[in-house]
C-alpha atoms as a PDB file:
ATOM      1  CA  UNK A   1      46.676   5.302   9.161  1.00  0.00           C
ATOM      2  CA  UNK A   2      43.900   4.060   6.801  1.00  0.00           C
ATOM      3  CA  UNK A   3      44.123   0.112   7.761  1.00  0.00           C
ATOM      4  CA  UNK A   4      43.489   2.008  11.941  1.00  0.00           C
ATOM      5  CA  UNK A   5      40.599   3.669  10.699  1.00  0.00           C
ATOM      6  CA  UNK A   6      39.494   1.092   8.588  1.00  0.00           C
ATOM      7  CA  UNK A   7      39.954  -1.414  11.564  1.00  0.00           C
ATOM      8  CA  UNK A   8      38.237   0.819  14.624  1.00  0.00           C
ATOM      9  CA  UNK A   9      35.448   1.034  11.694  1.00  0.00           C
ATOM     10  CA  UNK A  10      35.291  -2.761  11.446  1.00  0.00           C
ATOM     11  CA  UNK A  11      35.366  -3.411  15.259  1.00  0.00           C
ATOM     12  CA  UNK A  12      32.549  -0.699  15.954  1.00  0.00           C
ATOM     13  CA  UNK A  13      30.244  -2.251  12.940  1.00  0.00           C
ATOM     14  CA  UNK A  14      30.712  -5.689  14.608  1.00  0.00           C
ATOM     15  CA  UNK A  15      29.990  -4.353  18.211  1.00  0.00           C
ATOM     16  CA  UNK A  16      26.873  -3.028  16.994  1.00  0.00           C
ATOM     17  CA  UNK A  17      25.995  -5.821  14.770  1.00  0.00           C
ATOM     18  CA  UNK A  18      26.022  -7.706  17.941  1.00  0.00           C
ATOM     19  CA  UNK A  19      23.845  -5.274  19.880  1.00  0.00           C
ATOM     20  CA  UNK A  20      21.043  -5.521  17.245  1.00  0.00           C
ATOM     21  CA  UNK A  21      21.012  -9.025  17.616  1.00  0.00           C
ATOM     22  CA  UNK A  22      20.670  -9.189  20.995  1.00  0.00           C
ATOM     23  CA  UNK A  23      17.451  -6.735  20.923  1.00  0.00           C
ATOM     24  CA  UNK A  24      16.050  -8.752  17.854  1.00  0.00           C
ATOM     25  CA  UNK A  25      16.648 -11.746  19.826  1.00  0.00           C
ATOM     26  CA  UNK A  26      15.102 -10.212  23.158  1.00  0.00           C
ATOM     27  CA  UNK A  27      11.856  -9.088  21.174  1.00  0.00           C
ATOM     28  CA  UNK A  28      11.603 -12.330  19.555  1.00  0.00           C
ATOM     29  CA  UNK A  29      11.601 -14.550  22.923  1.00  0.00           C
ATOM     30  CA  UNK A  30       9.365 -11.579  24.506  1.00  0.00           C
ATOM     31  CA  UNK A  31       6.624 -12.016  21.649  1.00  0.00           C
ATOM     32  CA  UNK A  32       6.903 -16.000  21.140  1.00  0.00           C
ATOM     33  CA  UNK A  33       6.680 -17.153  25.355  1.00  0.00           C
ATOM     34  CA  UNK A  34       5.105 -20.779  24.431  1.00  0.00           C
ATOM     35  CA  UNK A  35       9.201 -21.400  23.024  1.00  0.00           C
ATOM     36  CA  UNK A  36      10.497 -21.220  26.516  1.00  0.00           C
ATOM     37  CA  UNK A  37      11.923 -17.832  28.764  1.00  0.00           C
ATOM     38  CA  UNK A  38      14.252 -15.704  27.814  1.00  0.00           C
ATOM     39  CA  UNK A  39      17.928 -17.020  28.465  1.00  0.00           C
ATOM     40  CA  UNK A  40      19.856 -13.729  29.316  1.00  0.00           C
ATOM     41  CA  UNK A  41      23.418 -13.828  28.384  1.00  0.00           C
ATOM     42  CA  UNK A  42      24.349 -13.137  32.459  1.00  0.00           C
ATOM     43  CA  UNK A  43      23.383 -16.059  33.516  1.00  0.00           C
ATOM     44  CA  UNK A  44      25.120 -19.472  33.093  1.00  0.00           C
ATOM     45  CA  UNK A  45      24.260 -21.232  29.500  1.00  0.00           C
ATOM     46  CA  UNK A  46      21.139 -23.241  27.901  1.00  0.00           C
ATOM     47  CA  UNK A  47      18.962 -25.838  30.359  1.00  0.00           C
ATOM     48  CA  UNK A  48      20.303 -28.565  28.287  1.00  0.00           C
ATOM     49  CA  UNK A  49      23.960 -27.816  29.296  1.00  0.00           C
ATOM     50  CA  UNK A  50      24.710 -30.973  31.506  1.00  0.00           C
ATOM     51  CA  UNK A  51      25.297 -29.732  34.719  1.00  0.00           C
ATOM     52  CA  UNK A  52      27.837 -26.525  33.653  1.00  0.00           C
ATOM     53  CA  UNK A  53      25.903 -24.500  36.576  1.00  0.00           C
ATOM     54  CA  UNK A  54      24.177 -25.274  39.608  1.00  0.00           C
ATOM     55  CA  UNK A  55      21.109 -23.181  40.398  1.00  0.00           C
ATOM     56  CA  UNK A  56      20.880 -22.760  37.250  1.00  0.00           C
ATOM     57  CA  UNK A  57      17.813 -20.011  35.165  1.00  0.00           C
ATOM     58  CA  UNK A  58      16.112 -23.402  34.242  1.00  0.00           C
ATOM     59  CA  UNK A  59      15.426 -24.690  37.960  1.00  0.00           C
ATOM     60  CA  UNK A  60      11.704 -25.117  38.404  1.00  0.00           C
ATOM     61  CA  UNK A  61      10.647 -25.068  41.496  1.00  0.00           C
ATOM     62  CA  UNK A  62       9.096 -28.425  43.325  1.00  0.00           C
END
């Protein structure tokens, strides 16, 4: 019963760990702009990803 506990603890600490990450990230990009926009994790991955996506976040318009 301890290593359940123990493990729901673990998993919770990590899920949150996460989630402060994210917002630390998310404040960082929102008060540093000139280092590019804000990739959101919905959306497919980085500019530099070689075609993985089409229509893309990075698309600029022409």
């Amino acid at each position: 019963m301890d290593t359940y506990l123990i493990t729901i603890g673990l998993i919770l600490c990590i899920a949150l760990f996460g989630i402060a990450v994210q917002r630390i990230y998310e404040g960082f990009a929102r008060r540093h702009p000139e280092l590019g926009p804000f990739r959101e994790t919905g959306k497919c991955g980085s500019c530099g990803g070689g075609g993985a996506c089409s229509g893309g976040s990075c698309d600029t318009p022409r």
